[in-house]
Protein backbone atom coordinates (compact mmCIF):
# COMPACT_ATOMS: atom_id res chain seq x y z
CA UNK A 1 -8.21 14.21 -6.23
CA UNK A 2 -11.13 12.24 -6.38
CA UNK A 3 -12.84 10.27 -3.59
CA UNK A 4 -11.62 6.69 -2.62
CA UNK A 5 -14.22 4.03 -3.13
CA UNK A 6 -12.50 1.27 -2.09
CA UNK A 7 -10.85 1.89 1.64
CA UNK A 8 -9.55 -1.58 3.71
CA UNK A 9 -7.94 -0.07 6.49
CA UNK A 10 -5.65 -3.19 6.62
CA UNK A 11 -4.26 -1.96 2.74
CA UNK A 12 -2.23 0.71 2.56
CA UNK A 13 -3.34 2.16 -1.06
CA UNK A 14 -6.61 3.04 -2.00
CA UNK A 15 -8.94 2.78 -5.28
CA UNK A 16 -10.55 6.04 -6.88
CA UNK A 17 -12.39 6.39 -9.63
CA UNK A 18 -9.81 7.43 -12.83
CA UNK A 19 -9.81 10.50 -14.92
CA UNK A 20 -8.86 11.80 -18.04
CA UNK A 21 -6.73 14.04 -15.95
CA UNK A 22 -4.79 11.07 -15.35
CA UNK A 23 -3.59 10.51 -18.57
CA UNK A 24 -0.35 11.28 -18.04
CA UNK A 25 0.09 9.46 -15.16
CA UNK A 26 -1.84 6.25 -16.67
CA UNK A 27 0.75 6.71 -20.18
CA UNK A 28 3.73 6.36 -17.87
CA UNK A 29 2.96 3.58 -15.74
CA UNK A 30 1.47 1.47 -19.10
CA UNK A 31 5.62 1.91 -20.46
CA UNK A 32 6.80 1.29 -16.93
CA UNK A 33 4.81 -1.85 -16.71
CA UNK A 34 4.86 -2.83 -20.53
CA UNK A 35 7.47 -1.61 -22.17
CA UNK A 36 6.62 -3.55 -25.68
CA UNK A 37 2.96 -4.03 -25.39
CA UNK A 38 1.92 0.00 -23.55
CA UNK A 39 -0.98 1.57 -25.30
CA UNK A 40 -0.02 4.52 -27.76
CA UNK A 41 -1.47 7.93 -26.57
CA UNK A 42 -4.77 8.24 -28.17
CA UNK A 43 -6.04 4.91 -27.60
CA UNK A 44 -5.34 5.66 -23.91
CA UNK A 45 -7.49 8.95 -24.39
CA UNK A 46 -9.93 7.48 -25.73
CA UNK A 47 -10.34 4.44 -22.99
CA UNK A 48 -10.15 7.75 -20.41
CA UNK A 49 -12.92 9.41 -22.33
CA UNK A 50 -15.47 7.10 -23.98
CA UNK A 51 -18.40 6.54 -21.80
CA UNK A 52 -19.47 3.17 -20.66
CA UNK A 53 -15.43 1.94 -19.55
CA UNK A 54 -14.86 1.03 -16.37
CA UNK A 55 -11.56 2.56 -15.17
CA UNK A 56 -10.08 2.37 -11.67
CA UNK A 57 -6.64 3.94 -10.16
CA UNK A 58 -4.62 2.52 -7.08
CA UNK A 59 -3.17 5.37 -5.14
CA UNK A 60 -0.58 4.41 -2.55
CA UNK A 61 0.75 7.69 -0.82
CA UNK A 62 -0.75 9.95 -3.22
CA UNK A 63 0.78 8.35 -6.20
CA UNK A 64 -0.99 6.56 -8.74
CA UNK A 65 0.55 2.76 -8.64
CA UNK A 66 -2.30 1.01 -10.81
CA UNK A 67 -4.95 1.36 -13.32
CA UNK A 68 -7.40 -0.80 -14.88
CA UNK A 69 -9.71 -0.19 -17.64
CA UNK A 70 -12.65 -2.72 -18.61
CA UNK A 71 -15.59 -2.56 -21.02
CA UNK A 72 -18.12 -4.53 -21.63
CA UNK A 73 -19.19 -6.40 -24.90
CA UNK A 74 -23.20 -5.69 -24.52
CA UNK A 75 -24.05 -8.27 -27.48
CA UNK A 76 -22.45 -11.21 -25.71
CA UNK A 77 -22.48 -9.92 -22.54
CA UNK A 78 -18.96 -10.36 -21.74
CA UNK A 79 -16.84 -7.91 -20.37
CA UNK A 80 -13.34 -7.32 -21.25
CA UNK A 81 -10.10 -6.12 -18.95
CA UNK A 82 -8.57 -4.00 -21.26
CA UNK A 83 -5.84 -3.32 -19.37
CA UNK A 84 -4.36 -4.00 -15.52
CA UNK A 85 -1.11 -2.61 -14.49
CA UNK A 86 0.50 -2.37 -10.99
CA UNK A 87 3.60 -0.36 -10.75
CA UNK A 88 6.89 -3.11 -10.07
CA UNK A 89 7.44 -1.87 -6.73
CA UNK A 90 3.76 -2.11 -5.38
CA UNK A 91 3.71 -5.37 -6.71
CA UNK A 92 2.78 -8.00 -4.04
CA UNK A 93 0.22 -6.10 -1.93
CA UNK A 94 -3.07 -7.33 -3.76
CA UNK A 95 -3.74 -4.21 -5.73
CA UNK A 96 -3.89 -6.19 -8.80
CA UNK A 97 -6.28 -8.79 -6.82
CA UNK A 98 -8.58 -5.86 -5.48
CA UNK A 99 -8.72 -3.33 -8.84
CA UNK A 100 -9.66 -7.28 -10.33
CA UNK A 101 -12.58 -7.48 -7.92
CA UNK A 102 -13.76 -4.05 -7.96
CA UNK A 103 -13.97 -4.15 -11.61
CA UNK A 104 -15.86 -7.52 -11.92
CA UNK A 105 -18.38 -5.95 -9.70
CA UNK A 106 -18.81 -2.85 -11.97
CA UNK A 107 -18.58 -4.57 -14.87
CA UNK A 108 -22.10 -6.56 -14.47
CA UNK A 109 -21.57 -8.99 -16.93
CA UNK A 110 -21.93 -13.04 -15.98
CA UNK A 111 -18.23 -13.15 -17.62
CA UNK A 112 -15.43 -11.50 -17.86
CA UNK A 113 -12.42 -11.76 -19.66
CA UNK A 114 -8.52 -10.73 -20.67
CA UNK A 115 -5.54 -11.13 -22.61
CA UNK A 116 -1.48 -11.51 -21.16
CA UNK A 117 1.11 -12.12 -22.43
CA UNK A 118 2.24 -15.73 -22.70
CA UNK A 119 5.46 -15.67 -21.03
CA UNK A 120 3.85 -13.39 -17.90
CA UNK A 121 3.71 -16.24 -14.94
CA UNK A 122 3.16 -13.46 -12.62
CA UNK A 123 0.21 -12.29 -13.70
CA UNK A 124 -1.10 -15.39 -14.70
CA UNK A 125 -1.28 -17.07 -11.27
CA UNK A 126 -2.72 -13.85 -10.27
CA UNK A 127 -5.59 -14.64 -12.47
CA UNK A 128 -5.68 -17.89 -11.71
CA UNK A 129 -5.49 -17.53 -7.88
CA UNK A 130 -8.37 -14.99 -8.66
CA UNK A 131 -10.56 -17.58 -10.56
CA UNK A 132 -9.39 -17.66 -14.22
CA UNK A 133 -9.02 -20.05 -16.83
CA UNK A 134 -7.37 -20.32 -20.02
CA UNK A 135 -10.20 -20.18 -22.93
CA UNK A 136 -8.20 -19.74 -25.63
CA UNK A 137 -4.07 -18.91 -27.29
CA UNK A 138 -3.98 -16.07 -29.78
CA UNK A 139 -0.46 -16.83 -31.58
CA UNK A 140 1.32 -13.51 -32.54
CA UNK A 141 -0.77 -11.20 -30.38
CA UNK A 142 1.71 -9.26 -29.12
CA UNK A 143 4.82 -7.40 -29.90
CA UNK A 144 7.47 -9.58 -31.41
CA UNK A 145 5.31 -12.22 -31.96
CA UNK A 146 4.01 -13.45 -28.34
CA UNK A 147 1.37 -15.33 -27.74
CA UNK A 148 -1.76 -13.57 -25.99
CA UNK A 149 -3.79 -16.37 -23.78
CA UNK A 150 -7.29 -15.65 -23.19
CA UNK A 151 -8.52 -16.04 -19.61
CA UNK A 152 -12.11 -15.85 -18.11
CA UNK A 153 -14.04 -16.00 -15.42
CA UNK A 154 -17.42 -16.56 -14.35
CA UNK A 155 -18.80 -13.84 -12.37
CA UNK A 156 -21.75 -15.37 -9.21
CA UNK A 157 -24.46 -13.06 -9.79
């Protein structure tokens, strides 16, 4: 177990610092969460082993309920969300809000940005509600043909 680095004593989970140890753990709750659009094996391995990515787990009573993973885009200085999952029953307790927050700040970039799913409401007003807007509509990103809309936010340096 790694240390927390994000306590609120008013939250009941806590953010630590994820490791390729988690793998498993990470591959699970991606086909929990998305069960079209998870991330095959090795590309998870390599976002859990590549230096420079920015990868955070929510622990809520010693399990691991959420993960993010962000990089950042050095040329353009942009960073990217790769991925953001929250388990379906710790939704609704701002873990998705506060693994958002923490990774904006470790990012370091005056932007940051993502990709959802189309249909996804949910997370959508969570972005939005978290300072978001739509930049741009990939048609066909996803699985079965589903639109991915681009989101971003400006980061106050």
């Amino acid at each position: 177990m790694t240390e927390a680095l994000y306590i609120d004593p008013a939250l009941p989970f806590t953010l630590e610092q994820a490791q390729l140890s988690d793998l498993g753990q990470i591959h699970q709750l991606e086909k929990i969460c998305f069960p079209l659009d998870s991330w095959p094996w090795l590309e998870l391995a390599a976002t859990m082993s590549l230096p420079g990515i920015v990868r955070y787990k929510a622990i809520w009573d010693d399990q691991l309920v959420g993960f993010i993973a962000a990089d950042k885009e050095r040329q353009k200085d942009i960073g990217w969300i790769a991925t953001i999952c929250v388990h379906p029953d710790y939704r609704g307790h701002g873990i998705g809000r506060t693994l958002l927050a923490v990774t904006e700040q470790s990012i370091r970039t005056p932007r940051v940005r993502l990709t959802v799913r189309e249909a996804n409401d949910r997370a959508i007003d969570l972005y939005e509600r978290s300072g978001y807007h739509m930049i741009e509509r990939w048609p066909r990103y996803y699985v079965g043909g589903a639109a991915g809309i681009v989101m971003e936010k400006m980061i106050n340096a």
